[in-house]
Protein backbone atom coordinates (compact mmCIF):
# COMPACT_ATOMS: atom_id res chain seq x y z
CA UNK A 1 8.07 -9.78 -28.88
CA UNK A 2 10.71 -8.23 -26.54
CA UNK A 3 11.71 -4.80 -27.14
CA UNK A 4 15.28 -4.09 -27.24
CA UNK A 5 16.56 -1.28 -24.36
CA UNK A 6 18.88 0.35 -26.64
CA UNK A 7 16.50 0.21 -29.86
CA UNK A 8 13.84 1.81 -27.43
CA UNK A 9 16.42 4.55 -25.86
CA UNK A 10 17.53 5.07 -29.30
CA UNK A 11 13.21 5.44 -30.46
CA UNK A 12 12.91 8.06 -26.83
CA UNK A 13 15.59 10.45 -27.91
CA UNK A 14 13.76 11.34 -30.82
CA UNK A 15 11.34 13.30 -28.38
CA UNK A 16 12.50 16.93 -27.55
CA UNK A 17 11.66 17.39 -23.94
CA UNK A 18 11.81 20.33 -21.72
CA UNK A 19 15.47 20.22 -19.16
CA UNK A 20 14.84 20.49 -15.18
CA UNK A 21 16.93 19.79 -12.41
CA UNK A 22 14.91 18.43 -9.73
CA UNK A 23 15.81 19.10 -6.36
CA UNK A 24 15.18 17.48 -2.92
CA UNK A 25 16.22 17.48 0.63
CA UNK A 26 16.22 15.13 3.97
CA UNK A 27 18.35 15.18 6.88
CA UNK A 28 20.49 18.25 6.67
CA UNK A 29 21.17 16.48 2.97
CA UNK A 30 20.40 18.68 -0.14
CA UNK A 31 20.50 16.65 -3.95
CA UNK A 32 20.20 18.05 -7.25
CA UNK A 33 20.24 15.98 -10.68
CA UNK A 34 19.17 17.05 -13.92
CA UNK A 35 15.90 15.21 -15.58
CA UNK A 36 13.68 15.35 -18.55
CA UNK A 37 11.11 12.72 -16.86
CA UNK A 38 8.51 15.17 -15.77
CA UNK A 39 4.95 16.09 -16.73
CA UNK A 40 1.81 17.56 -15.49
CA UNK A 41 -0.69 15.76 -14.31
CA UNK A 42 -3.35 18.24 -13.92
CA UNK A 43 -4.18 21.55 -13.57
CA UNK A 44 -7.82 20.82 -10.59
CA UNK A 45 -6.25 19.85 -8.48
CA UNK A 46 -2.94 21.04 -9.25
CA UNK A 47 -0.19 17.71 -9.59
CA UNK A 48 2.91 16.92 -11.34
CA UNK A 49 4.50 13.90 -11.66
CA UNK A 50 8.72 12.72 -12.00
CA UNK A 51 9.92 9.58 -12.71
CA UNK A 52 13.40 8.43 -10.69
CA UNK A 53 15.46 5.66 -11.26
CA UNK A 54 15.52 3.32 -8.12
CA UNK A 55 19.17 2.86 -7.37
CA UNK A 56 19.84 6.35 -7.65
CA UNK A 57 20.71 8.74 -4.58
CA UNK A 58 18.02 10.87 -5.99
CA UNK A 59 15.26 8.27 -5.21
CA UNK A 60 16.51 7.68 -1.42
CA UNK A 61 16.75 11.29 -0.89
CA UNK A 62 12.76 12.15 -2.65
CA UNK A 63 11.15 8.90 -0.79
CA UNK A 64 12.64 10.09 2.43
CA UNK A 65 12.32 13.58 2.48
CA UNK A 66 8.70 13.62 0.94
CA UNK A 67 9.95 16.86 -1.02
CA UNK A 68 11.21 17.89 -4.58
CA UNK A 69 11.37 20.74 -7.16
CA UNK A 70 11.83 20.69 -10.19
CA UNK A 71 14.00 23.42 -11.64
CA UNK A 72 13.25 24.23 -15.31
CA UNK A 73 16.46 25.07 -17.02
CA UNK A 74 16.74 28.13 -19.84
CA UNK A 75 18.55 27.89 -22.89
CA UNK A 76 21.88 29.21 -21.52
CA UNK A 77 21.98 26.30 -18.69
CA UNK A 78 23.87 23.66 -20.22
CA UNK A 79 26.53 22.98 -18.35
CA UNK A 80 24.59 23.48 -15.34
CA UNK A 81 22.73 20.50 -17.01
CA UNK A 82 25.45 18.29 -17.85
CA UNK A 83 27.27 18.93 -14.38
CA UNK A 84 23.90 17.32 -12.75
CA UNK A 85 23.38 14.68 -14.93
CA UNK A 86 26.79 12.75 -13.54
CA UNK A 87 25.21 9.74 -12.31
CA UNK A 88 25.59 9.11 -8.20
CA UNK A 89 24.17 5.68 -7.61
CA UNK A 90 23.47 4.90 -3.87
CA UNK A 91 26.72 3.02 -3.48
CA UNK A 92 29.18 5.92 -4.36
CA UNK A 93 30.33 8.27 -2.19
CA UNK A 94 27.75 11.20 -1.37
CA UNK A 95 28.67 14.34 -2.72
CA UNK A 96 27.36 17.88 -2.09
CA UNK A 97 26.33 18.49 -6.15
CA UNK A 98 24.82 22.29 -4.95
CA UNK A 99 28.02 23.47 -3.31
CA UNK A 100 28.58 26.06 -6.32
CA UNK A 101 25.12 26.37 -7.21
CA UNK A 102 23.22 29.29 -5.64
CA UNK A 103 19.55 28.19 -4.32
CA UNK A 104 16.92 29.32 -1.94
CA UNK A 105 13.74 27.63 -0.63
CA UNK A 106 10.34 27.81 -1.01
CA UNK A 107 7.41 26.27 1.34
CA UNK A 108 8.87 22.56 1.38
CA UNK A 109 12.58 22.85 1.97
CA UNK A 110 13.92 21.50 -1.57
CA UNK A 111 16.40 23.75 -3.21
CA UNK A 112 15.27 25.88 -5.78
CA UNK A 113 17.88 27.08 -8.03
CA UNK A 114 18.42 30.69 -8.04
CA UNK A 115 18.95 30.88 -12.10
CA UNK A 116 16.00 28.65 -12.63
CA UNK A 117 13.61 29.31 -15.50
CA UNK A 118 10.79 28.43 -13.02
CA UNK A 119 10.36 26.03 -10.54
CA UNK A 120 7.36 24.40 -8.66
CA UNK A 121 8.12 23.00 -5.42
CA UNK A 122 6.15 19.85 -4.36
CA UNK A 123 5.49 17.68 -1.87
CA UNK A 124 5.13 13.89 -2.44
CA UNK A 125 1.76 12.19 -2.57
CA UNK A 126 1.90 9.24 -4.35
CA UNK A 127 4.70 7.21 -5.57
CA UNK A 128 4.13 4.05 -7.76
CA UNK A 129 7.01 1.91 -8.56
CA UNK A 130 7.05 0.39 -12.30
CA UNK A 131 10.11 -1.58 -13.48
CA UNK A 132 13.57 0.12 -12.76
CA UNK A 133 12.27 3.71 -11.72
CA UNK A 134 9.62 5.15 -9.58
CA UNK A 135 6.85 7.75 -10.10
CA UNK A 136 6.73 10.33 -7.70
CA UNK A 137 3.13 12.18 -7.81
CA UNK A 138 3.35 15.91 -6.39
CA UNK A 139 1.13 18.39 -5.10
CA UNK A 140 2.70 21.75 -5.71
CA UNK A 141 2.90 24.15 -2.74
CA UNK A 142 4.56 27.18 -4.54
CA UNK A 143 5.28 27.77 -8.17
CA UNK A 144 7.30 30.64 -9.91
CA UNK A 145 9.63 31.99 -12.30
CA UNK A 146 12.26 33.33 -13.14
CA UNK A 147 14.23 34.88 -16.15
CA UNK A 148 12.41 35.45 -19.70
CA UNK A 149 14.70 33.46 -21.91
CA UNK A 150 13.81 30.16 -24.06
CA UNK A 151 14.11 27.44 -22.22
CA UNK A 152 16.59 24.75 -22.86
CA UNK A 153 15.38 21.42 -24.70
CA UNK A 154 16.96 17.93 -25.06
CA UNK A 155 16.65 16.28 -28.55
CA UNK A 156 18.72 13.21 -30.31
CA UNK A 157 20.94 13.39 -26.83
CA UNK A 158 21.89 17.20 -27.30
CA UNK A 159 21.06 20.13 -25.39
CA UNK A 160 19.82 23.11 -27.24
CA UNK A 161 16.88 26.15 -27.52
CA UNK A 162 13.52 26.17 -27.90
CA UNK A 163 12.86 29.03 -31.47
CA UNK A 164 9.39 30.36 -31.48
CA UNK A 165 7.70 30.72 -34.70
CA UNK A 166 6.40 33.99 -35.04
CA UNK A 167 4.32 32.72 -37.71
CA UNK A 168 2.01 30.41 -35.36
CA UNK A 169 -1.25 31.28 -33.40
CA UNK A 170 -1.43 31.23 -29.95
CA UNK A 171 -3.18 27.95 -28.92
């Protein structure tokens, strides 16, 4: 039995997922789109893992460069979040999407955003390509953070904030 893409997309959205904006850099070229395809891999030794559509300018620019960061986003980053989420497939017109954004650099050369939550910055060790996207596999070469607000989530195709409960123990 074949799974429908929408019925499946429709399934995915019911998962609240953290917000990043990962980050990458080759050839005097700097790209930035927002993405909730991350995870960590594991903690010894240390890797993280994205997953990147194919035809996306994101993709050329992380298999080239070797490089990414992801960004974590707070709860007040929104429209930072929806500006770089515009889709930029490889046939459009480049565009730079950091010209307003204030960044720095770590150890690898991707962009780390200024206002990020936190950020680990990565280089690429592994990329595996299943179906229409690729996982990149990253060794992170510096990690830090930022401001002390709730980060912001995605859920049912809405941005919003993460509430602790006070009531809950520590895990």
């Amino acid at each position: 039995m074949s799974i429908n893409a929408d019925d499946l997309r429709d399934v995915l959205s019911e998962f609240a997922s953290g917000v990043t904006v990962v980050t990458g850099h080759y050839e005097h070229s700097n790209h930035a789109a927002t993405m909730t395809a991350f995870c960590s891999v594991s903690l010894s030794p240390p890797r993280v893992l994205i997953c990147v559509t194919k035809d996306s300018r994101s993709h050329r620019i992380i298999s080239s460069g070797g490089i990414f960061a992801i960004n974590m986003l707070d709860s007040t980053q929104s429209k930072l979040a929806r500006d770089l989420a515009q889709t930029e497939s490889e046939e459009q017109e480049p565009y730079d999407k950091l010209k307003d954004v204030p960044f720095t650099t770590a150890i690898t050369g991707a962009p780390i955003l200024s206002e990020s939550h936190s950020f680990i910055d990565c280089v690429v060790i592994e990329s595996v390509d299943i179906g229409d996207h690729t996982v990149f596999f990253g060794e992170p070469k510096a990690v830090g953070r930022g401001k002390d607000k709730p980060p912001l989530v995605y859920y049912k195709r809405q941005f919003g904030q993460f509430i602790i409960n006070e009531d809950d123990v520590s895990i």
